[in-house]
C-alpha atoms as a PDB file:
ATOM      1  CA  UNK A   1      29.407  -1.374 -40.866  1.00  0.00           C
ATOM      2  CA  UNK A   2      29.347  -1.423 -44.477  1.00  0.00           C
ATOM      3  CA  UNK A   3      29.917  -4.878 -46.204  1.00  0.00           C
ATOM      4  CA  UNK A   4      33.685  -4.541 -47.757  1.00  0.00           C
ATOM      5  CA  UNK A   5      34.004  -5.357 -51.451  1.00  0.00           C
ATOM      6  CA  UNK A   6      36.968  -6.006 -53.058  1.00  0.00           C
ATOM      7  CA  UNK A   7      38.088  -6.564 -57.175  1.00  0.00           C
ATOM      8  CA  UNK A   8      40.333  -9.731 -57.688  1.00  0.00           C
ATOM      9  CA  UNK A   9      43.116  -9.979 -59.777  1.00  0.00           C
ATOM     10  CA  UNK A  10      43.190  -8.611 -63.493  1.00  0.00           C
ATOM     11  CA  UNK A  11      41.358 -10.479 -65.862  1.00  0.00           C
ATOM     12  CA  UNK A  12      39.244 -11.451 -62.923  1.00  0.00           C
ATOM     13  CA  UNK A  13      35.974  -9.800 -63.040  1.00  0.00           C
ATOM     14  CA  UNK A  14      34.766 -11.909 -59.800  1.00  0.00           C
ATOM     15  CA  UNK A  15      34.025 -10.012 -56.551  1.00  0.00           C
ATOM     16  CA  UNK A  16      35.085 -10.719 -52.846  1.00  0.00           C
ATOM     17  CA  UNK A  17      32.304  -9.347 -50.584  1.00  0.00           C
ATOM     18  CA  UNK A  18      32.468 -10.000 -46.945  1.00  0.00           C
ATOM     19  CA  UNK A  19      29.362  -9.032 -45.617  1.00  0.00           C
ATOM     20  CA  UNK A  20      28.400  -7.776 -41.710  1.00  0.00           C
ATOM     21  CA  UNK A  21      28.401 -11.130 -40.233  1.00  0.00           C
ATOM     22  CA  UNK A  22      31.912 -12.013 -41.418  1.00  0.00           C
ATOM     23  CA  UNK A  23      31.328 -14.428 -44.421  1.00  0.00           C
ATOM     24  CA  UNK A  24      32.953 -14.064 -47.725  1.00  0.00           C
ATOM     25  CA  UNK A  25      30.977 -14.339 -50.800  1.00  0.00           C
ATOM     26  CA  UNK A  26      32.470 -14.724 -54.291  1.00  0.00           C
ATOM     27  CA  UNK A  27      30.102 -12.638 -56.859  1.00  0.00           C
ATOM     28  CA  UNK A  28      30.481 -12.964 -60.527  1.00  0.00           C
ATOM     29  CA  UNK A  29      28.860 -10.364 -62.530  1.00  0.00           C
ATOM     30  CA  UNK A  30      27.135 -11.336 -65.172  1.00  0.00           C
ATOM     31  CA  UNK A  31      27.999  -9.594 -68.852  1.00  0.00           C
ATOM     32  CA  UNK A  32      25.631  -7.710 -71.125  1.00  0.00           C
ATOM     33  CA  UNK A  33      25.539 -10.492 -73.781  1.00  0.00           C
ATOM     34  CA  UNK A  34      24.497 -13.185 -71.393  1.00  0.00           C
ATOM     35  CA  UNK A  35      22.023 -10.638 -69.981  1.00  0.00           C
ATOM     36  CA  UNK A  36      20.728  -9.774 -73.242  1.00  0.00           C
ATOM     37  CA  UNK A  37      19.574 -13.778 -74.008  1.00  0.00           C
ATOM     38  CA  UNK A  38      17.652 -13.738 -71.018  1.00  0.00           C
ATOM     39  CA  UNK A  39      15.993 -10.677 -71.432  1.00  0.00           C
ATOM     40  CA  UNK A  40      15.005 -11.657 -74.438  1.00  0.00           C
ATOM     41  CA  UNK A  41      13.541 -15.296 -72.825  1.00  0.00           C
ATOM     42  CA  UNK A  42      11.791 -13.316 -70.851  1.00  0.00           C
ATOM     43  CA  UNK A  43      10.349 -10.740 -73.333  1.00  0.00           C
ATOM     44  CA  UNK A  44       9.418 -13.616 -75.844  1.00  0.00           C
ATOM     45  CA  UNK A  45       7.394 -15.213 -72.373  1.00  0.00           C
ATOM     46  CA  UNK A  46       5.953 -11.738 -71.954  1.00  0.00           C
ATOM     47  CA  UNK A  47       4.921 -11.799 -75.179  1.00  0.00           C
ATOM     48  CA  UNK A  48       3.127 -15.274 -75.698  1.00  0.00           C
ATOM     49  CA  UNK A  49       1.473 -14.752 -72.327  1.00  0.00           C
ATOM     50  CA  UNK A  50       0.387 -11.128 -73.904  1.00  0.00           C
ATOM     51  CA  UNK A  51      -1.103 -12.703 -76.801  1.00  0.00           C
ATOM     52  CA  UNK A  52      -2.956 -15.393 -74.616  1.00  0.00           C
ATOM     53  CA  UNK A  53      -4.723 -12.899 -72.797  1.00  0.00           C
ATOM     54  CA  UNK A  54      -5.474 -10.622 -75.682  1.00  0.00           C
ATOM     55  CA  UNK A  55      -6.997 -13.978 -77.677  1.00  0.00           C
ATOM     56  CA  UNK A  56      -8.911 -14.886 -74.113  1.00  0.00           C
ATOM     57  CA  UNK A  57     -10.632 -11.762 -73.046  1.00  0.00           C
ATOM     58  CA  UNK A  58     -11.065 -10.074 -76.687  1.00  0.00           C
ATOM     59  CA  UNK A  59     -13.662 -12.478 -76.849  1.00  0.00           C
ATOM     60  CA  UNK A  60     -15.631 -10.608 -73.982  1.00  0.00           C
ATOM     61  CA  UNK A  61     -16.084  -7.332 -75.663  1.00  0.00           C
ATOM     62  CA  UNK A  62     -15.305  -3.842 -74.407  1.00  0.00           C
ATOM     63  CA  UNK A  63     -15.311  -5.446 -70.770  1.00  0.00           C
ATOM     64  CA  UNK A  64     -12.591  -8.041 -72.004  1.00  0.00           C
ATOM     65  CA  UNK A  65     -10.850  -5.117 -73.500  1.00  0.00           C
ATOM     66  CA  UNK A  66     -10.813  -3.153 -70.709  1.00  0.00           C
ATOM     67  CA  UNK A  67      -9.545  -6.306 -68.747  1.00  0.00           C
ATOM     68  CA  UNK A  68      -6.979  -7.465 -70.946  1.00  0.00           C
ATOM     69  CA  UNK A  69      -5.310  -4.083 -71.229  1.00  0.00           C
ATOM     70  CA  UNK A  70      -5.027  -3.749 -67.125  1.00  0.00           C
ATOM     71  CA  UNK A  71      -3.935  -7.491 -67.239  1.00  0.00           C
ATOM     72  CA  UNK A  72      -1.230  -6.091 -69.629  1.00  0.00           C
ATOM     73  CA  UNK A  73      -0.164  -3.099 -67.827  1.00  0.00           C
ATOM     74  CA  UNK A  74       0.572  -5.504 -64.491  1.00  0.00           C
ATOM     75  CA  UNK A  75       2.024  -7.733 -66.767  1.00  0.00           C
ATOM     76  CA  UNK A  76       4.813  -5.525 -68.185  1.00  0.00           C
ATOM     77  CA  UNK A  77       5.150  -3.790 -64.953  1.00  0.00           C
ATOM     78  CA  UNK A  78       5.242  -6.209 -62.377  1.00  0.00           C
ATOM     79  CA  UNK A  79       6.606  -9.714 -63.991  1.00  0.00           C
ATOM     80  CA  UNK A  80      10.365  -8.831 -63.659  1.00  0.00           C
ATOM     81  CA  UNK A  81       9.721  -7.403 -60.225  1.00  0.00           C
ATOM     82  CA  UNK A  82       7.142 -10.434 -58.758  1.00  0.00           C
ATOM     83  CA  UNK A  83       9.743 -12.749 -59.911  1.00  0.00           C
ATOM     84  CA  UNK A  84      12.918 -11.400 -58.720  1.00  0.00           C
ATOM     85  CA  UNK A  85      11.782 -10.710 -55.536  1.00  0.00           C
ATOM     86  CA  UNK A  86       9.974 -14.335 -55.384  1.00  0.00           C
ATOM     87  CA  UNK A  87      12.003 -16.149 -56.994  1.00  0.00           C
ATOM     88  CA  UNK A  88      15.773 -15.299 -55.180  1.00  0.00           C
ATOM     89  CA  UNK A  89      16.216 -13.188 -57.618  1.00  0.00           C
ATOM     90  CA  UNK A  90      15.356 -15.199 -61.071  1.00  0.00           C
ATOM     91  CA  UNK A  91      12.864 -14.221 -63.730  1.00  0.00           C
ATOM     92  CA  UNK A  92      12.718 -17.931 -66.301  1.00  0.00           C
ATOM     93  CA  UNK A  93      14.959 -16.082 -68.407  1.00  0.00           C
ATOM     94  CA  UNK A  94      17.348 -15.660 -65.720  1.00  0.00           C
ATOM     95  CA  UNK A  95      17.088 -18.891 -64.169  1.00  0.00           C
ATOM     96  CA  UNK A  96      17.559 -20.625 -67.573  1.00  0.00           C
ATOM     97  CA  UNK A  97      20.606 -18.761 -67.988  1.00  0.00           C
ATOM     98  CA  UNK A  98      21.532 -19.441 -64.707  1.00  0.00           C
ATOM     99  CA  UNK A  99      21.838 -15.452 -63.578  1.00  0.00           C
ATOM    100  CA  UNK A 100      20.259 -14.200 -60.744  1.00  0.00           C
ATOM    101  CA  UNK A 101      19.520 -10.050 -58.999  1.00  0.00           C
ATOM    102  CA  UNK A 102      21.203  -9.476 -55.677  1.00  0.00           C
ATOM    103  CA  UNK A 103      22.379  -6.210 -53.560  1.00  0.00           C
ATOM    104  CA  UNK A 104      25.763  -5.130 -53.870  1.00  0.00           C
ATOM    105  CA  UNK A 105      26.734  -6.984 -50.544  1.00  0.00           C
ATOM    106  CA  UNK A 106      25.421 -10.312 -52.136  1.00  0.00           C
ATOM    107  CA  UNK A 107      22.272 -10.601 -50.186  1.00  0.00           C
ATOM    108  CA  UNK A 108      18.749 -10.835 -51.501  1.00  0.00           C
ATOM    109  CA  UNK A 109      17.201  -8.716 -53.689  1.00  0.00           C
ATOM    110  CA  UNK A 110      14.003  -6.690 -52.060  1.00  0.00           C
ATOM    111  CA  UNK A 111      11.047  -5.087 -53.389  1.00  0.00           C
ATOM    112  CA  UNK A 112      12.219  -1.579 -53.313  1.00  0.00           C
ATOM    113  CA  UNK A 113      15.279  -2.218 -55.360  1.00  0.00           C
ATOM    114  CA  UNK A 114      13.677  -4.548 -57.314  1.00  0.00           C
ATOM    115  CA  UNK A 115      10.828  -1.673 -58.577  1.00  0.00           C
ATOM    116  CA  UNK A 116      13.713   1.182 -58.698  1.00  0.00           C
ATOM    117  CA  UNK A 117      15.557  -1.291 -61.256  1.00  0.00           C
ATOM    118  CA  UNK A 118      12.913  -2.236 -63.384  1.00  0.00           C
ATOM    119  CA  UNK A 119      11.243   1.444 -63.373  1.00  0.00           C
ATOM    120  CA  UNK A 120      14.336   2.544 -64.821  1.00  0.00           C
ATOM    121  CA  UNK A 121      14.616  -0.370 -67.556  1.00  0.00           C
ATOM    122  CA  UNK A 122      12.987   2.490 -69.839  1.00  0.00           C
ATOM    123  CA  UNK A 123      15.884   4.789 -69.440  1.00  0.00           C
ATOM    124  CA  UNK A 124      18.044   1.911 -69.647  1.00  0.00           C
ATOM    125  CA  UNK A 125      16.597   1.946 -73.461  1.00  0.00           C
ATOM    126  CA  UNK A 126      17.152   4.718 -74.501  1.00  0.00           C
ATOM    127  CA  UNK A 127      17.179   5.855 -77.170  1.00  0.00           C
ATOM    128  CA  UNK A 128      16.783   2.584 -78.315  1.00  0.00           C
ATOM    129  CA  UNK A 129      17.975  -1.023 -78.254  1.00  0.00           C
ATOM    130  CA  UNK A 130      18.932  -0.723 -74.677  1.00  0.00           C
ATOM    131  CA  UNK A 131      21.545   2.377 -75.778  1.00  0.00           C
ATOM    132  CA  UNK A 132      21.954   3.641 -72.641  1.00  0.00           C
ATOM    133  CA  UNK A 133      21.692   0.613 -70.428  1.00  0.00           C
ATOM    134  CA  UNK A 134      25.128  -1.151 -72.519  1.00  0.00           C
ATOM    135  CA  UNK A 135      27.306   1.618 -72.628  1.00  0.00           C
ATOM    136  CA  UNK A 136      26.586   1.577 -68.529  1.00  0.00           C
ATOM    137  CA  UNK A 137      27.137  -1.568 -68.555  1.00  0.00           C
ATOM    138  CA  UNK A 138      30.247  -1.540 -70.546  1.00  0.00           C
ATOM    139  CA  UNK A 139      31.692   1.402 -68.480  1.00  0.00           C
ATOM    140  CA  UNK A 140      31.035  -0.125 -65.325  1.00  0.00           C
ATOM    141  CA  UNK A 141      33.397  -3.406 -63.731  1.00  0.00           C
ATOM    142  CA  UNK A 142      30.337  -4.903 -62.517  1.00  0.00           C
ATOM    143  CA  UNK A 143      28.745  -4.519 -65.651  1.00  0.00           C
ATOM    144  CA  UNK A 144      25.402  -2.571 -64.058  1.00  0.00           C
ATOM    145  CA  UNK A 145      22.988  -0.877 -66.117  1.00  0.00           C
ATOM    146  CA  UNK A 146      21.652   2.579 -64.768  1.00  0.00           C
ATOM    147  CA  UNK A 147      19.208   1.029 -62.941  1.00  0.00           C
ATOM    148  CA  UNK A 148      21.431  -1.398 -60.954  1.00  0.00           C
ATOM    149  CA  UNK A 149      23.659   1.202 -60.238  1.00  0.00           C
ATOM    150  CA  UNK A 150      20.281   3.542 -58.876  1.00  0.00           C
ATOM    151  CA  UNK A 151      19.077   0.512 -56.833  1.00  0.00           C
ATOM    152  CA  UNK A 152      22.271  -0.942 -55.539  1.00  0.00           C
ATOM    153  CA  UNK A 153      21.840  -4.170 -57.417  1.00  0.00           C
ATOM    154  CA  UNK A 154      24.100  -6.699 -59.332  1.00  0.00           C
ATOM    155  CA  UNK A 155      23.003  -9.502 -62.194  1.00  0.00           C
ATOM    156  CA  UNK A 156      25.564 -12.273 -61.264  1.00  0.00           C
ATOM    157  CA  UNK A 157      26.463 -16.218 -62.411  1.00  0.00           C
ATOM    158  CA  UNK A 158      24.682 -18.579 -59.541  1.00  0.00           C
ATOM    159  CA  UNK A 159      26.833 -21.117 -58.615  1.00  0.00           C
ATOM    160  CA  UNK A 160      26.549 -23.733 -56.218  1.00  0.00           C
ATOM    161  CA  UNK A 161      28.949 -23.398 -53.551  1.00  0.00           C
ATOM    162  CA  UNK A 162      32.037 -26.274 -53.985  1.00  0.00           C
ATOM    163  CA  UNK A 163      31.604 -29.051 -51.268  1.00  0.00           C
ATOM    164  CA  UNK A 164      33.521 -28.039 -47.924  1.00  0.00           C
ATOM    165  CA  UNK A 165      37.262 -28.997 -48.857  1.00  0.00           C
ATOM    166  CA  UNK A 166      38.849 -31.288 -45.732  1.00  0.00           C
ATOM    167  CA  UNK A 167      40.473 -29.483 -43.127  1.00  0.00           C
ATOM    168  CA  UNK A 168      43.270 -29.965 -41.061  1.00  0.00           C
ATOM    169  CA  UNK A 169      43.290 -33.276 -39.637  1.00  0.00           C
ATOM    170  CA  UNK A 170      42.652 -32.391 -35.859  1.00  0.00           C
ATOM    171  CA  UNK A 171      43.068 -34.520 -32.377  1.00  0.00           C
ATOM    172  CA  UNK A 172      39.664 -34.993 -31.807  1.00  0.00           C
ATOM    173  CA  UNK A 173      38.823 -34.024 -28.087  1.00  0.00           C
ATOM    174  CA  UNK A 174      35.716 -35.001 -25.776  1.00  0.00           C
ATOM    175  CA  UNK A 175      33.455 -31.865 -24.704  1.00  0.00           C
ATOM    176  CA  UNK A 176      34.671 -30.595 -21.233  1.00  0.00           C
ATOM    177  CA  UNK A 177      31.048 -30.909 -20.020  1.00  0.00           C
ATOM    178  CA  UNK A 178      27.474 -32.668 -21.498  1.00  0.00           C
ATOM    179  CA  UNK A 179      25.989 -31.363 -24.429  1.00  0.00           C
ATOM    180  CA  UNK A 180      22.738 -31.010 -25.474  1.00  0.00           C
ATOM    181  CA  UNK A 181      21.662 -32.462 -28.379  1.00  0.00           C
ATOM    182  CA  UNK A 182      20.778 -28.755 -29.874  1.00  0.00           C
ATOM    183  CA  UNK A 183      24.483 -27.458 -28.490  1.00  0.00           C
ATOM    184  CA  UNK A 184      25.961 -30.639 -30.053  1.00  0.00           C
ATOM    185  CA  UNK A 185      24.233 -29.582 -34.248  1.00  0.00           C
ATOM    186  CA  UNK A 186      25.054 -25.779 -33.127  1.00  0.00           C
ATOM    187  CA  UNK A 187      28.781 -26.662 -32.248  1.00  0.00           C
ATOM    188  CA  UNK A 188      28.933 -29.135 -35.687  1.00  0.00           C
ATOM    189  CA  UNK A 189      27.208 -26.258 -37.665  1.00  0.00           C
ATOM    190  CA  UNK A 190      29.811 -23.673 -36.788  1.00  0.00           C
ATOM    191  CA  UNK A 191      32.540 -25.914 -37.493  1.00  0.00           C
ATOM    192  CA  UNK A 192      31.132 -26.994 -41.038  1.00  0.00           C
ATOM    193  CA  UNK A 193      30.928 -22.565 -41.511  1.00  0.00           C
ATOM    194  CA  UNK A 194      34.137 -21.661 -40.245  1.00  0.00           C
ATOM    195  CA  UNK A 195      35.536 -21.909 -43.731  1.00  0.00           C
ATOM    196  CA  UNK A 196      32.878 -19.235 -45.084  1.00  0.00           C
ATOM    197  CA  UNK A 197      33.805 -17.030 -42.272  1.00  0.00           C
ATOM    198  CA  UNK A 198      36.655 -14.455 -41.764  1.00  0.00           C
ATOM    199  CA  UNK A 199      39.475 -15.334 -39.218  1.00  0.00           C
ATOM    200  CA  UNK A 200      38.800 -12.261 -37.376  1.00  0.00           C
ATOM    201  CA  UNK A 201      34.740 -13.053 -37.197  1.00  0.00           C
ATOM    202  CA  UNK A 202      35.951 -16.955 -36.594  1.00  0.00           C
ATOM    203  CA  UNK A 203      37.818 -15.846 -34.033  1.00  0.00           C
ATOM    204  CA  UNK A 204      35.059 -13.443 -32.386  1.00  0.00           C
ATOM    205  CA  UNK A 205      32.502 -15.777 -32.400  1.00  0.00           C
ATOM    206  CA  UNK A 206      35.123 -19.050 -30.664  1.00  0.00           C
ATOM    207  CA  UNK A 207      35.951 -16.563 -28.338  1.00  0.00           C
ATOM    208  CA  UNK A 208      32.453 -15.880 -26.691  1.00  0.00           C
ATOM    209  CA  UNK A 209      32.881 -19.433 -25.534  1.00  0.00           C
ATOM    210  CA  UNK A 210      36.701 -19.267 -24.140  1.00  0.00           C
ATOM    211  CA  UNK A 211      35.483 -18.968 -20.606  1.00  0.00           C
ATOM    212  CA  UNK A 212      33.199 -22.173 -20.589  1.00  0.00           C
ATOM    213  CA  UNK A 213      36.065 -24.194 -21.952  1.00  0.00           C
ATOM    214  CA  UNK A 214      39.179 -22.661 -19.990  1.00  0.00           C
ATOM    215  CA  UNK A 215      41.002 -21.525 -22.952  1.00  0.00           C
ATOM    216  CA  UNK A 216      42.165 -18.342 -24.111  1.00  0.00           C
ATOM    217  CA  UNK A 217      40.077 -16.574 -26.648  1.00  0.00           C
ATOM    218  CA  UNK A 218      43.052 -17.548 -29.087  1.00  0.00           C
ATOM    219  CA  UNK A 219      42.945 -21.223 -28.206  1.00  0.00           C
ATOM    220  CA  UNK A 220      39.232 -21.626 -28.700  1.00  0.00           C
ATOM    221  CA  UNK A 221      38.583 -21.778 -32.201  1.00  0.00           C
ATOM    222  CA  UNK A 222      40.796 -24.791 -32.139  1.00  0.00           C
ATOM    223  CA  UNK A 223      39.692 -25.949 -29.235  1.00  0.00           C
ATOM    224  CA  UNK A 224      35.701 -26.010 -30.956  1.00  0.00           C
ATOM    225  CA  UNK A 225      37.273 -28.013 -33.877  1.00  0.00           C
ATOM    226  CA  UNK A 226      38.869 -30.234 -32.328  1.00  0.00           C
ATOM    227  CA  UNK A 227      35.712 -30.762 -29.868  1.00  0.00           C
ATOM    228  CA  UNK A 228      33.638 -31.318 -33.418  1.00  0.00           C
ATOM    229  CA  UNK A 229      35.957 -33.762 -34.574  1.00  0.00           C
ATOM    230  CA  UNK A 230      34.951 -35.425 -31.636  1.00  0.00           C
ATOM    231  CA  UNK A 231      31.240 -35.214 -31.936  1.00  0.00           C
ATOM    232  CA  UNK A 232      31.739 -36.464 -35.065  1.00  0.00           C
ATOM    233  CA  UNK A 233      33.441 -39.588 -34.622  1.00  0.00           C
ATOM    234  CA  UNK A 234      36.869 -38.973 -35.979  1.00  0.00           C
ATOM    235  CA  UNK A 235      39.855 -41.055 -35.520  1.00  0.00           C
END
């Protein structure tokens, strides 16, 4: 099933996406001006790493010639792609600027998408200054240039997910039977999650375990919590 995406409020350029296994991630695009500054990080890196290798191997002769111009090629080629792929999605420029490549459904960026979206950065500036890639950008809500929108990829703001807010104070409750110690970190891990997950998935995933703890498949997701609240040592 595809992931669902949905556009918050006006004014809101942020993006719900609740991807196959249930959890809901909060995307925020990132804008052409903010992508501009670290493009041009990274194209002033390019550039200082082109004239290192130009001033290293032009001292060789034709061979260093013939080296530094294959070193260059790779270089322009294959430095957004190696890095983004890599790097979780961060060339420098992008990770001092705190942006970052991802799929439409918020997860990873791979190498396919990463070479479609990069081999059509030279459309993207046409016919020059990066023409065509801003008015894409500009016309599109998620602000993608022709090559995101090709490859199925969004430039959005990282940010560190908020510390799990406190939930409802539960009755904590023993485990009906002994746990193991790899069923007891399973059981706190899903309860620490549950937040990040839909109710419907929430409620799936509590109800594979209704038989083993004589609930209904309703009654089990509080029935887990209030189990982990007693792993955990709560009054």
């Amino acid at each position: 099933m595809p992931p669902a995406i949905s556009a918050s409020p006006l004014l809101d350029t942020r993006l719900r996406v609740e991807t196959p296994e249930g959890v809901d991630l909060l995307l925020s695009p990132a804008g052409p001006l903010v992508r501009a500054r670290a493009f041009g990080v990274d194209l002033a890196l390019r550039a200082a790493l082109s004239l290192l290798v130009i001033s290293l191997l032009g001292r060789l002769g034709e061979l260093g010639v013939g080296l530094g111009l294959i070193l260059l090629f790779l270089l322009n080629w294959w430095y957004m792609v190696l890095f983004e792929v890599l790097n979780q999605g961060r060339s420098p420029g992008k990770q001092l600027l705190g942006l970052r490549v991802v799929h439409e459904d918020g997860t990873p960026v791979g190498w396919g998408a990463a070479l479609l979206r990069n081999l059509l950065r030279f459309v993207d500036m046409l016919p020059l200054g990066y023409c065509c890639g801003l008015l894409a950008s500009l016309a599109s809500p998620r602000f993608q240039r022709l090559g995101d929108l090709a490859a199925g990829t969004l430039v959005i703001h990282r940010q560190r997910p908020p510390a799990p807010l406190p939930g409802e104070p539960v009755a904590p409750l023993p485990a009906p039977f002994p746990l193991r110690a790899e069923e007891q970190r399973a059981l706190l891990a899903f309860d620490e999650r549950r937040r990040q997950l839909s109710p419907a998935r929430r409620e799936e995933l509590a109800g594979l375990l209704a038989p083993v703890l004589g609930v209904s498949p309703d009654e089990a997701p509080l029935r887990l919590q209030r189990i982990a609240a007693g792993l955990r040592g709560e009054p």
